[in-house]
C-alpha atoms as a PDB file:
ATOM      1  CA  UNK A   1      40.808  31.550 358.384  1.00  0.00           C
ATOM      2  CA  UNK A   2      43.278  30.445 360.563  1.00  0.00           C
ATOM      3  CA  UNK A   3      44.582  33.119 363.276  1.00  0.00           C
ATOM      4  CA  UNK A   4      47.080  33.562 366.227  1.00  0.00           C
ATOM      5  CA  UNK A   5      47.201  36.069 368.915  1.00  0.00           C
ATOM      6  CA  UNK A   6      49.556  37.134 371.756  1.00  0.00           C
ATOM      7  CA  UNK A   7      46.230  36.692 373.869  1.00  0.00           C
ATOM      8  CA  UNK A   8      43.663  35.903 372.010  1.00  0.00           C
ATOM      9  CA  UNK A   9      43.374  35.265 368.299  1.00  0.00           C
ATOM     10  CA  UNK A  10      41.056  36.108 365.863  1.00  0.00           C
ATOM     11  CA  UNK A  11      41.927  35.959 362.585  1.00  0.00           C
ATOM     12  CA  UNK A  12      40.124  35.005 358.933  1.00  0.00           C
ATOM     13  CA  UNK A  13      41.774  32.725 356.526  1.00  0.00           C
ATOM     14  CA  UNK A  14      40.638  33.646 353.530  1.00  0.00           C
ATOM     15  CA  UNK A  15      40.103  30.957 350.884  1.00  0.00           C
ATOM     16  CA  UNK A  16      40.008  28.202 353.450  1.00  0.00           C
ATOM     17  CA  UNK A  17      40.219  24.449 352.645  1.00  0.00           C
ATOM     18  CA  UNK A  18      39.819  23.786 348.848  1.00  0.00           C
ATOM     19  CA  UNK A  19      38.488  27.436 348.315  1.00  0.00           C
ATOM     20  CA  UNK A  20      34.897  26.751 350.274  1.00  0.00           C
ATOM     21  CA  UNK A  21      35.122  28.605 353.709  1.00  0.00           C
ATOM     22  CA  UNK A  22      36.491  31.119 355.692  1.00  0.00           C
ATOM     23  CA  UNK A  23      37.612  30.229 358.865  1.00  0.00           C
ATOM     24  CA  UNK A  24      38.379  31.955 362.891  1.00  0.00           C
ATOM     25  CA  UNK A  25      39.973  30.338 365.830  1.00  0.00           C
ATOM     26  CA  UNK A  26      40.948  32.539 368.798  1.00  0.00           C
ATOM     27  CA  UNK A  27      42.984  30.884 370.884  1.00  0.00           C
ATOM     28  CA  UNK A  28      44.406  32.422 374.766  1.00  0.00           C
ATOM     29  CA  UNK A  29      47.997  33.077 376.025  1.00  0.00           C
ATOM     30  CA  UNK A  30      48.235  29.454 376.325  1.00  0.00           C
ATOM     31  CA  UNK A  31      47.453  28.345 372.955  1.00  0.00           C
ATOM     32  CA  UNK A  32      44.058  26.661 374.086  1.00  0.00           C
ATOM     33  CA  UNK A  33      41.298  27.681 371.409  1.00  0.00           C
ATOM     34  CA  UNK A  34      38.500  29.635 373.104  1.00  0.00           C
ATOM     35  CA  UNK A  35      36.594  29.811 369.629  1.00  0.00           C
ATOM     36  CA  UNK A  36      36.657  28.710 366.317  1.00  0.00           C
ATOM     37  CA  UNK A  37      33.717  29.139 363.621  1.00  0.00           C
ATOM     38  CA  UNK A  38      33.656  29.314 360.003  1.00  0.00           C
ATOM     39  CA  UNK A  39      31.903  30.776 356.962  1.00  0.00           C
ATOM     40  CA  UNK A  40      30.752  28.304 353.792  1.00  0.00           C
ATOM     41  CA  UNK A  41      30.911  29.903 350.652  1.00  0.00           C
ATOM     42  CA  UNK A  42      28.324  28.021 348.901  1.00  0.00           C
ATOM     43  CA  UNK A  43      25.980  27.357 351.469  1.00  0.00           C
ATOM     44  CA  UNK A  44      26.225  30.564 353.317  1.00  0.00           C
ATOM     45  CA  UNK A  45      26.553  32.907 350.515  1.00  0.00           C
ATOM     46  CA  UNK A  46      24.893  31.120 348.043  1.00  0.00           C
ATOM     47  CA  UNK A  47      23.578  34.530 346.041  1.00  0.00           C
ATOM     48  CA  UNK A  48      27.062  34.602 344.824  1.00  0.00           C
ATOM     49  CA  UNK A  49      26.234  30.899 343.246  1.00  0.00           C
ATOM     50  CA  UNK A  50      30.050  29.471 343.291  1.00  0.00           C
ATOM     51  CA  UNK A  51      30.920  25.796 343.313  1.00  0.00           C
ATOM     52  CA  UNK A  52      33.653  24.702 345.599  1.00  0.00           C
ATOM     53  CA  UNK A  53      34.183  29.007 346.243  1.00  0.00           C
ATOM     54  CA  UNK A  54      34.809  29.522 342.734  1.00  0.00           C
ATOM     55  CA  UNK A  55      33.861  29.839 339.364  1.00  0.00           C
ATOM     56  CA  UNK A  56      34.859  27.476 336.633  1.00  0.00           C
ATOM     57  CA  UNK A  57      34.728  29.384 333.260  1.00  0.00           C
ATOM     58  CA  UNK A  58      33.856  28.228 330.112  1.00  0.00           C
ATOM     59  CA  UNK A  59      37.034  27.420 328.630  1.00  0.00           C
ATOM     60  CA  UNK A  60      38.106  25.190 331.544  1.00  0.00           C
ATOM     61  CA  UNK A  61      41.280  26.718 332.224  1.00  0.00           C
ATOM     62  CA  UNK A  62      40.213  30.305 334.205  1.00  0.00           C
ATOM     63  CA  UNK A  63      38.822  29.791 337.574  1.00  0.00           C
ATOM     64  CA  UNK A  64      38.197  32.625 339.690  1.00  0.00           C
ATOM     65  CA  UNK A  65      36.277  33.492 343.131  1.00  0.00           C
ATOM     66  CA  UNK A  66      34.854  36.712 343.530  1.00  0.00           C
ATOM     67  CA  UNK A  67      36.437  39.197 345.651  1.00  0.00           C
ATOM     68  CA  UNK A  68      33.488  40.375 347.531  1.00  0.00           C
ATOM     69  CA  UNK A  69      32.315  36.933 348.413  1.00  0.00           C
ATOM     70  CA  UNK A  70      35.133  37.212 350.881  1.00  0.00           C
ATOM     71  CA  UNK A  71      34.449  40.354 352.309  1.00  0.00           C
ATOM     72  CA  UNK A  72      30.939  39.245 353.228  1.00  0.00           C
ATOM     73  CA  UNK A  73      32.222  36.380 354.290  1.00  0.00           C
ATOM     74  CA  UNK A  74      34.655  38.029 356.651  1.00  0.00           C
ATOM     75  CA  UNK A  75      31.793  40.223 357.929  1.00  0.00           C
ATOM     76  CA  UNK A  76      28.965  37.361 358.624  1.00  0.00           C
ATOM     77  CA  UNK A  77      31.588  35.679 360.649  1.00  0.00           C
ATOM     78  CA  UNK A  78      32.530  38.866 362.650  1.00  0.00           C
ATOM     79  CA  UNK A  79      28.805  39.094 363.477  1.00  0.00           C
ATOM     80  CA  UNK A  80      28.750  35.178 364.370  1.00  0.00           C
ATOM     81  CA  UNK A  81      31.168  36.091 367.074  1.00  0.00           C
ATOM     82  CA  UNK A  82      29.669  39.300 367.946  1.00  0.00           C
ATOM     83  CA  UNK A  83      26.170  36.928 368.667  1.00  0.00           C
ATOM     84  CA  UNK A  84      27.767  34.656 370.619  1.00  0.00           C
ATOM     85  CA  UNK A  85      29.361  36.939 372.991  1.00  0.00           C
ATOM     86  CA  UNK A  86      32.865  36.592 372.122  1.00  0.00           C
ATOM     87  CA  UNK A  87      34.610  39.563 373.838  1.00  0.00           C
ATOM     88  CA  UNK A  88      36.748  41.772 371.140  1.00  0.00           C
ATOM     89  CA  UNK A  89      38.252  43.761 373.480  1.00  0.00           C
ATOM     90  CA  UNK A  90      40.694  40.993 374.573  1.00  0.00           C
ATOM     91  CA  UNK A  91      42.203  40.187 371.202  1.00  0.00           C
ATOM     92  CA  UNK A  92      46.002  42.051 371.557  1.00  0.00           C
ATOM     93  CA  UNK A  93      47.434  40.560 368.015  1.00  0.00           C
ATOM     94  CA  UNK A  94      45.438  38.909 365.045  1.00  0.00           C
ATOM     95  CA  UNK A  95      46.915  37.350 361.527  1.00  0.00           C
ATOM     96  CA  UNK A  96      45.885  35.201 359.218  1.00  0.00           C
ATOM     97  CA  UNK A  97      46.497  33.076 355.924  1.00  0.00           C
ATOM     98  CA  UNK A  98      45.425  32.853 352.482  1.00  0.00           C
ATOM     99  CA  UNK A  99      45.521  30.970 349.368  1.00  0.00           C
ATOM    100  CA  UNK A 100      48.510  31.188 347.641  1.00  0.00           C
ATOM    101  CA  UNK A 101      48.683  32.743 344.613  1.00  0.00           C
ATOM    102  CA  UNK A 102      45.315  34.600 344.093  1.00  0.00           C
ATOM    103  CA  UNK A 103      45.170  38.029 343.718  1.00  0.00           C
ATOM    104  CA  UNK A 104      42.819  41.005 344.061  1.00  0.00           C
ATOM    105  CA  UNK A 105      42.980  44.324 342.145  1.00  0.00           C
ATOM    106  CA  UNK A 106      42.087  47.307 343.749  1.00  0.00           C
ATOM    107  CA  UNK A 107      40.850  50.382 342.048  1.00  0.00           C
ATOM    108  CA  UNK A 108      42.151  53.880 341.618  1.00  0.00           C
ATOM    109  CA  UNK A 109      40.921  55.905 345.020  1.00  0.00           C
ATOM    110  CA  UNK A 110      39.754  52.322 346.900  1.00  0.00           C
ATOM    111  CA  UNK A 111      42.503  53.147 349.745  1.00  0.00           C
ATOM    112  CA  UNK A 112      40.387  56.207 350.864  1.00  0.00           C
ATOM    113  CA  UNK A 113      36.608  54.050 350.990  1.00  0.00           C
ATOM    114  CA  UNK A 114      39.023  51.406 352.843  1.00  0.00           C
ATOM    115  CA  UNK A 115      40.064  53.940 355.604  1.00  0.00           C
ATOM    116  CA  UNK A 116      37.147  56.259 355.654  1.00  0.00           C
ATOM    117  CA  UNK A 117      34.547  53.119 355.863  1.00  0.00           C
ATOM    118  CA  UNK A 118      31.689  53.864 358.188  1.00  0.00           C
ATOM    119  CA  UNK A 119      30.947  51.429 361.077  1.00  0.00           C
ATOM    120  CA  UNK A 120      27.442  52.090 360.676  1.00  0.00           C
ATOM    121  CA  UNK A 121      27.619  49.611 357.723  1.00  0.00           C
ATOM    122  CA  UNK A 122      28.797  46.040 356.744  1.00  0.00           C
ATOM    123  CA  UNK A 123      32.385  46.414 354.769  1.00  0.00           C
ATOM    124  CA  UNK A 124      30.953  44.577 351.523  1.00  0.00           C
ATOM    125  CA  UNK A 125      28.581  47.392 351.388  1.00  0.00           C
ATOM    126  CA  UNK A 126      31.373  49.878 351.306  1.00  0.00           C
ATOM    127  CA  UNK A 127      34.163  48.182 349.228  1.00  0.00           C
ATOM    128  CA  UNK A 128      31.567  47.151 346.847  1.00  0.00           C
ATOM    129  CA  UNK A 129      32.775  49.381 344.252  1.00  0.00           C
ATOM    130  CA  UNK A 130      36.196  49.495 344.984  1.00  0.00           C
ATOM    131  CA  UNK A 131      37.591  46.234 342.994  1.00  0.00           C
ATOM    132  CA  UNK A 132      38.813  46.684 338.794  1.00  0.00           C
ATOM    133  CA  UNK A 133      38.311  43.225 338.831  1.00  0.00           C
ATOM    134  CA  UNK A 134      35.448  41.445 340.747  1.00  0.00           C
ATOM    135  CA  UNK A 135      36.466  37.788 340.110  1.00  0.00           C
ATOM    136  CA  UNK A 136      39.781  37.110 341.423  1.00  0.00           C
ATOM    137  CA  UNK A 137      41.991  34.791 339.431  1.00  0.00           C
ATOM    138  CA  UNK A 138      42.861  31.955 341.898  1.00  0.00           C
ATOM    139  CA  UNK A 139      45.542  29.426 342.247  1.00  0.00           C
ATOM    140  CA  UNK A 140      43.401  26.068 340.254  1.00  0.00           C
ATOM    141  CA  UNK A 141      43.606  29.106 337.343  1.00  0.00           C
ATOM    142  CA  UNK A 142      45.914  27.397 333.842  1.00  0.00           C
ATOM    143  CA  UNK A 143      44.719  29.714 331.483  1.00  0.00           C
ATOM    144  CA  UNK A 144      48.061  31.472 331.530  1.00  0.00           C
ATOM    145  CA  UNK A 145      50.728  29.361 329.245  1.00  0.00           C
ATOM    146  CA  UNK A 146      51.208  32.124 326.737  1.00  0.00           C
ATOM    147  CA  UNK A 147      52.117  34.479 329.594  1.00  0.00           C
ATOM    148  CA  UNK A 148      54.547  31.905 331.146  1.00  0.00           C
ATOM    149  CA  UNK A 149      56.389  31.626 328.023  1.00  0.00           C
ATOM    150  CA  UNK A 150      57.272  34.937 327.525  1.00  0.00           C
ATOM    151  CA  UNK A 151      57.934  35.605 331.158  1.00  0.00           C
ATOM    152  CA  UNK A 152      60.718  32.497 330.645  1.00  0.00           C
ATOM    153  CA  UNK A 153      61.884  34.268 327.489  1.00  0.00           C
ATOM    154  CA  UNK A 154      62.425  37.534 328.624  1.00  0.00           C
ATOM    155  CA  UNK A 155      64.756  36.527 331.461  1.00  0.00           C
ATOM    156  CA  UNK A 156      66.692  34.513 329.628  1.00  0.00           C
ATOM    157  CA  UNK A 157      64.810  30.938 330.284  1.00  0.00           C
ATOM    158  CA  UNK A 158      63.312  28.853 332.776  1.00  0.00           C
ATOM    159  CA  UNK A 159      66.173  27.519 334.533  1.00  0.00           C
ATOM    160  CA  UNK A 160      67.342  31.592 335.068  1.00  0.00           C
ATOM    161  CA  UNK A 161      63.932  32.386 336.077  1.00  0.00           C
ATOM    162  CA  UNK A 162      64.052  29.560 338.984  1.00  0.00           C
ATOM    163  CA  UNK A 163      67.576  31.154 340.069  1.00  0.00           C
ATOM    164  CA  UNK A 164      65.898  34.529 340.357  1.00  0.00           C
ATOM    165  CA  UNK A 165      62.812  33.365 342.048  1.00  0.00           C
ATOM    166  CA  UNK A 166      63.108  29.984 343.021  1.00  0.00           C
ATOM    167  CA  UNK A 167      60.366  28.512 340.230  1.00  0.00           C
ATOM    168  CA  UNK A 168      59.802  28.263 336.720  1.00  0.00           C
ATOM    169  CA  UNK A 169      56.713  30.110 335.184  1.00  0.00           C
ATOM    170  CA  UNK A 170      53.581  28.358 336.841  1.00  0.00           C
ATOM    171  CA  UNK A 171      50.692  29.499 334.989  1.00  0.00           C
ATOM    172  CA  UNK A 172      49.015  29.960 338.803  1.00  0.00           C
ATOM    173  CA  UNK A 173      51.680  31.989 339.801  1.00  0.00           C
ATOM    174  CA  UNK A 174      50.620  35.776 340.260  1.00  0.00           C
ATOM    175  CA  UNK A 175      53.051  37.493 337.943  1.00  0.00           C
ATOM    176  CA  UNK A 176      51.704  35.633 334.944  1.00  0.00           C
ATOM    177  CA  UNK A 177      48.045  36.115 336.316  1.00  0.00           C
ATOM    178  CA  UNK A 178      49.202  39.919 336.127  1.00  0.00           C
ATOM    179  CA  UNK A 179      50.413  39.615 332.703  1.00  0.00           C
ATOM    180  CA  UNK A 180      47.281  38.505 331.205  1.00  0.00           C
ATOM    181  CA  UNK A 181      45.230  40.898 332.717  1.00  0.00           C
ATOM    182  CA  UNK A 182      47.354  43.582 331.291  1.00  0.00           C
ATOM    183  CA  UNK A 183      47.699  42.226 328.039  1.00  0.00           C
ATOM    184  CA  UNK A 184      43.632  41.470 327.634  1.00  0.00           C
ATOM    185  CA  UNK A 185      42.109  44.382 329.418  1.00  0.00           C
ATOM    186  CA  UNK A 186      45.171  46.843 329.659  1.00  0.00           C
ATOM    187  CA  UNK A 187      42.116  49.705 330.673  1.00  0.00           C
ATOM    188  CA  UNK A 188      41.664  47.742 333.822  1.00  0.00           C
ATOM    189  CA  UNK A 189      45.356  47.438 334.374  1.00  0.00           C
ATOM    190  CA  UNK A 190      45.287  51.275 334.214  1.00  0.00           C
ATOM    191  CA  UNK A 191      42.706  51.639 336.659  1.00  0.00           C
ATOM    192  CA  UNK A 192      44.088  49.681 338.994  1.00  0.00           C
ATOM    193  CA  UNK A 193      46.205  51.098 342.189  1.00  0.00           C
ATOM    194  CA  UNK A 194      46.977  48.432 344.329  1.00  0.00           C
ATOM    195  CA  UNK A 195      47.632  44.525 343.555  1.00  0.00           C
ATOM    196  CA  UNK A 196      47.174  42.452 346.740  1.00  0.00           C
ATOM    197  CA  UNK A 197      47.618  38.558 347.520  1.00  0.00           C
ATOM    198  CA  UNK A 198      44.819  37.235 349.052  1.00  0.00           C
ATOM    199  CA  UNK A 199      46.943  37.291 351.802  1.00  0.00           C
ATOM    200  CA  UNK A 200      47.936  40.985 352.127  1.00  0.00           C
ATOM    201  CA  UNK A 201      43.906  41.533 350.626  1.00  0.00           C
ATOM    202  CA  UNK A 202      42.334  40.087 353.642  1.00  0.00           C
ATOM    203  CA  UNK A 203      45.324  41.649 356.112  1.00  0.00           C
ATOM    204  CA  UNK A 204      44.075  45.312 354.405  1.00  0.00           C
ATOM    205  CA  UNK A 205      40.333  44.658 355.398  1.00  0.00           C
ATOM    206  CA  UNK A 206      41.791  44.399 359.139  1.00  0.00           C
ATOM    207  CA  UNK A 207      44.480  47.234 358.664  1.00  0.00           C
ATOM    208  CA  UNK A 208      42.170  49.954 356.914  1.00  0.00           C
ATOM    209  CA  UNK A 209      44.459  50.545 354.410  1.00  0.00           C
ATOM    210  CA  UNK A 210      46.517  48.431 351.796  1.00  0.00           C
ATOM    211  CA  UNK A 211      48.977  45.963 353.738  1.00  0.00           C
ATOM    212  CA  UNK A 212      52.319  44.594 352.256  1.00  0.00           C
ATOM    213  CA  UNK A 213      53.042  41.696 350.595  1.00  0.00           C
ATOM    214  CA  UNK A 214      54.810  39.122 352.786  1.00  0.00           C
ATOM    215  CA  UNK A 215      57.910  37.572 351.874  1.00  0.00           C
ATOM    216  CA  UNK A 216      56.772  34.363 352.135  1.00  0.00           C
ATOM    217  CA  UNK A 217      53.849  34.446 350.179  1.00  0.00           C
ATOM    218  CA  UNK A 218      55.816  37.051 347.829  1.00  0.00           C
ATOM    219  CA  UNK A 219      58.151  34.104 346.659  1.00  0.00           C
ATOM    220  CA  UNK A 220      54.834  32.533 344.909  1.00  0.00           C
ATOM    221  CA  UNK A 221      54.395  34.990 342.462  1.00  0.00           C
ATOM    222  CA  UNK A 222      57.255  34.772 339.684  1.00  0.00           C
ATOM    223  CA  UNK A 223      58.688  37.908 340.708  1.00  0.00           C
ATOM    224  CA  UNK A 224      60.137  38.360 343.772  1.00  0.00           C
ATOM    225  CA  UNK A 225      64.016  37.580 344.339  1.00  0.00           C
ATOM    226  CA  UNK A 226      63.915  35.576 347.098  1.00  0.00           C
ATOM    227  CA  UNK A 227      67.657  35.917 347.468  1.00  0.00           C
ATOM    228  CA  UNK A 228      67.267  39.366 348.112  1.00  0.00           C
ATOM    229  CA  UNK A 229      63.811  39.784 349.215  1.00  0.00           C
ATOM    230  CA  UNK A 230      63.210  42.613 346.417  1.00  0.00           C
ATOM    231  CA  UNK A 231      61.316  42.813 343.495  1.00  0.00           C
ATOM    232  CA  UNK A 232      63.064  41.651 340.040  1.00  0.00           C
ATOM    233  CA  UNK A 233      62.875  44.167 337.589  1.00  0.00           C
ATOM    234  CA  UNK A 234      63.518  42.056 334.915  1.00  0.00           C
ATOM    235  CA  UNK A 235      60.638  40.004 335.784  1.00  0.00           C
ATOM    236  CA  UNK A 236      58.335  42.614 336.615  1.00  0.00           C
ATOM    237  CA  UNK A 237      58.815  44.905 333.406  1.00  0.00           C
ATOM    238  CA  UNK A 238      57.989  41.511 331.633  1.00  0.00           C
ATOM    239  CA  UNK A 239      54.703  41.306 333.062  1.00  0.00           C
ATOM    240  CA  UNK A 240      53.002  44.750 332.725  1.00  0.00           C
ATOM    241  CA  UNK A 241      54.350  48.547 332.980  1.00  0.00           C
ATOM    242  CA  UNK A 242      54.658  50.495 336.492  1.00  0.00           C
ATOM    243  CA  UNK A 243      53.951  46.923 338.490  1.00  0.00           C
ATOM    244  CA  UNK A 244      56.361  47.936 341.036  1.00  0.00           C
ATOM    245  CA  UNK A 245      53.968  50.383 342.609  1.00  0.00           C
ATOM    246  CA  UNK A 246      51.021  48.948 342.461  1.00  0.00           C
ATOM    247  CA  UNK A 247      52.330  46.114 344.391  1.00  0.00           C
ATOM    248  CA  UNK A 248      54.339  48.114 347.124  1.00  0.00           C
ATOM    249  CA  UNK A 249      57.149  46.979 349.354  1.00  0.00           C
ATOM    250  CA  UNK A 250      57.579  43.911 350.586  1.00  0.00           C
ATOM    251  CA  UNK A 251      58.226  42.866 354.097  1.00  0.00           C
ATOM    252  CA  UNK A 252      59.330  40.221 356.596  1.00  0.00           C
ATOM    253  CA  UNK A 253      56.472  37.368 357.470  1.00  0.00           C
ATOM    254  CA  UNK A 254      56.896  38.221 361.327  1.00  0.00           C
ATOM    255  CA  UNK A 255      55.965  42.277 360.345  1.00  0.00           C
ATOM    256  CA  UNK A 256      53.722  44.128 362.933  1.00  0.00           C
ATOM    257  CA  UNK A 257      51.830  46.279 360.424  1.00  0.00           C
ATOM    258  CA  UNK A 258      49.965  48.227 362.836  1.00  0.00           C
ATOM    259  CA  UNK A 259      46.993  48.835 364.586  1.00  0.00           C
ATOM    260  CA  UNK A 260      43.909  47.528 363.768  1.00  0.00           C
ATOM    261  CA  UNK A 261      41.720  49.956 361.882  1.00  0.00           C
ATOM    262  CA  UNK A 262      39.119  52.026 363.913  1.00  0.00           C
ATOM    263  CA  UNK A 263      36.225  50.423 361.805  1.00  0.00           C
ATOM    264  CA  UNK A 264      36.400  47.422 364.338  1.00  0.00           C
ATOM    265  CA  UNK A 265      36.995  49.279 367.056  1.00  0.00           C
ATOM    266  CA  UNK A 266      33.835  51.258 366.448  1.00  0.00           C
ATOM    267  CA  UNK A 267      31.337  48.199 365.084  1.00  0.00           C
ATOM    268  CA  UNK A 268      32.547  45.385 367.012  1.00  0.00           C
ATOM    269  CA  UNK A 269      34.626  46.248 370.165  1.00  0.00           C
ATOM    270  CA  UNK A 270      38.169  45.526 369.442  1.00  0.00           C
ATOM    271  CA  UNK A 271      40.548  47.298 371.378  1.00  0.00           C
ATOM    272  CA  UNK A 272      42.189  50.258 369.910  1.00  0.00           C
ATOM    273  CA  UNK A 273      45.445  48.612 370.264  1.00  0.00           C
ATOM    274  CA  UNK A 274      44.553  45.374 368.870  1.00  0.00           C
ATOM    275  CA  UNK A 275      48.140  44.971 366.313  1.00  0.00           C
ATOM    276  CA  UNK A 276      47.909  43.590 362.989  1.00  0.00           C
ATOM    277  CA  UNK A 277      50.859  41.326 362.085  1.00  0.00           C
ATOM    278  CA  UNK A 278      51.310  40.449 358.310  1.00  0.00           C
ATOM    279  CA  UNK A 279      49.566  38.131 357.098  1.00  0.00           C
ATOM    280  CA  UNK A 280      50.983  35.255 355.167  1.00  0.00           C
ATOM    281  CA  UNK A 281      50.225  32.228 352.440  1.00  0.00           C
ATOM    282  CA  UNK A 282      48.303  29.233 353.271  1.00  0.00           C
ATOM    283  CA  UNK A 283      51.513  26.792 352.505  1.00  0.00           C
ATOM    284  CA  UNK A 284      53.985  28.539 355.117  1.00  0.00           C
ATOM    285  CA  UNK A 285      50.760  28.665 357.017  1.00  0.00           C
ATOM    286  CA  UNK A 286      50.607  24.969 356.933  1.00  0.00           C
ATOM    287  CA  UNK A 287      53.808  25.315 359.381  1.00  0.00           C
ATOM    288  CA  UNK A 288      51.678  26.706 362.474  1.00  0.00           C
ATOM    289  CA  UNK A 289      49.401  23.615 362.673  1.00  0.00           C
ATOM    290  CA  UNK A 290      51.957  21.028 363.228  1.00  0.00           C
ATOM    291  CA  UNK A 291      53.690  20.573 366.312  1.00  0.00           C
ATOM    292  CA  UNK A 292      57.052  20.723 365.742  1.00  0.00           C
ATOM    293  CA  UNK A 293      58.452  19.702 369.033  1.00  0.00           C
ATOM    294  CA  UNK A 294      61.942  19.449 368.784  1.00  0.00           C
ATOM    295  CA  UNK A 295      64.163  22.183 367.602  1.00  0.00           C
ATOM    296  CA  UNK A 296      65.954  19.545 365.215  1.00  0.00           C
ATOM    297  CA  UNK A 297      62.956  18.633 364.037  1.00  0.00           C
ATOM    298  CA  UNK A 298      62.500  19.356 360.205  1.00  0.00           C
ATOM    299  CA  UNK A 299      59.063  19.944 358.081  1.00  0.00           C
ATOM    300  CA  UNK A 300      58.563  19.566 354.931  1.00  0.00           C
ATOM    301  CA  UNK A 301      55.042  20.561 353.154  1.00  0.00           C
ATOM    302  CA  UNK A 302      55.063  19.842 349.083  1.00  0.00           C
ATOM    303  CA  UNK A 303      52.560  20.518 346.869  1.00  0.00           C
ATOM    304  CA  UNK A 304      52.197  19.405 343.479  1.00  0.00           C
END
């Protein structure tokens, strides 16, 4: 997790370095941090038995970290804080980052549980049914090439595919991830309502309902136009049927999405007005942890 407030910050990262923790750092109206803490997958959750976070499957090529590892994750950490006295009232903004690329599938009737989740119980316990697919394809997943392909041929190539959103077909990318779950288990497809980035996944948990993509994070998917900060059809009705809504509207990286959802008012003390701003990849993310001090000072973060 890594998190920024107005006044104090607390915010999870979901994923966190090489897949294997979830992170929180609250930090004051002067930037100091006043607490950071984090959550290992494997050592702290180790009933869910991952390596690294994730699961390596037997054909080398589909990794995947399930979805409600995270959400326990995200609630042991809460109650770390919560232990140690950390004052929730005083947080005024939270947001986060995730890895880019994954993506987690909500099922039909999940936005309800979301909002309606009692405080009486851990999250995990109430989303636990609420995900068509429990293993989230991730961004180490290849197991996508055939999907790539055809996502290059229906638009008319790679090169037009990079004009429309600004890469080739990456077989990590989320469009193609889409794809293949539509094309192998079209029944879960069906039964799905929502798509989320991990991103805009972990930004729901806080919101109580399902957040928007971010542009940012958006542009690593194979299907946004990042010219015009829409979806592309084209590219879209390549990958599955009715993908439009079931992945919303996106919205500007700097979006106040609203208030923070009663649940954590109720369980752990966060103030009512507590705002959630969009939450965003961990590559843009990368920007907030360098010190850029100089206004002609230029950043450049490539990954390969």
């Amino acid at each position: 997790l890594y998190g920024v407030t107005r006044l104090a910050c607390c915010f999870p990262y979901v994923g966190g370095t090489q897949n294997k923790l979830l992170k929180v750092i609250a930090i004051d109206e002067q930037l100091r941090v006043i607490y950071e803490d984090n959550v290992h997958f494997d050592k702290d959750l180790p009933e869910f038995k991952t390596q690294g976070g994730v699961y390596i499957h037997s054909d080398r090529l589909t990794v995947t970290s399930p979805v409600l590892m995270w959400v326990k994750a995200l609630d042991m950490i809460l109650e770390k804080m919560r232990s140690s006295g950390f004052n929730f009232s005083q947080v005024r903004a939270l947001s986060g980052a995730g890895q880019q690329h994954g993506s987690v599938y909500w099922k039909k009737g999940s936005m309800q549980i979301l909002k309606d989740a009692s405080s009486e119980l851990p999250l995990h316990q109430s989303l636990k049914a609420c995900f068509s697919v429990s293993n989230s394809p991730i961004w180490m997943d290849s197991s996508t090439a055939s999907q790539c392909s055809a996502l290059e041929k229906a638009v008319g190539g790679a090169q037009h595919l990079a004009s429309i959103t600004g890469s080739r077909a990456y077989e990590r990318f989320t469009g193609n991830q889409i794809a293949k779950i539509y094309s192998q288990n079209p029944e879960v497809y069906m039964q799905t309502e929502r798509i989320s980035l991990v991103s805009s996944f972990a930004a729901s948990l806080f919101l109580g309902t399902y957040a928007p993509i971010d542009y940012s994070d958006g542009s690593g998917m194979n299907l946004l136009q990042i010219w015009e900060k829409v979806w592309s059809v084209s590219c879209l009705d390549a990958c599955a049927p009715g993908l439009k809504e079931k992945l919303g509207c996106p919205v500007p990286s700097h979006s106040v999405l609203g208030p923070i959802s009663p649940y954590y008012s109720q369980r752990y003390g966060f103030s009512p007005d507590c705002k959630v701003v969009a939450f965003t990849g961990d590559n843009p993310g990368e920007m907030i942890k360098h010190d850029l001090d100089s206004v002609n000072t230029l950043m450049y973060v490539l990954k390969f």
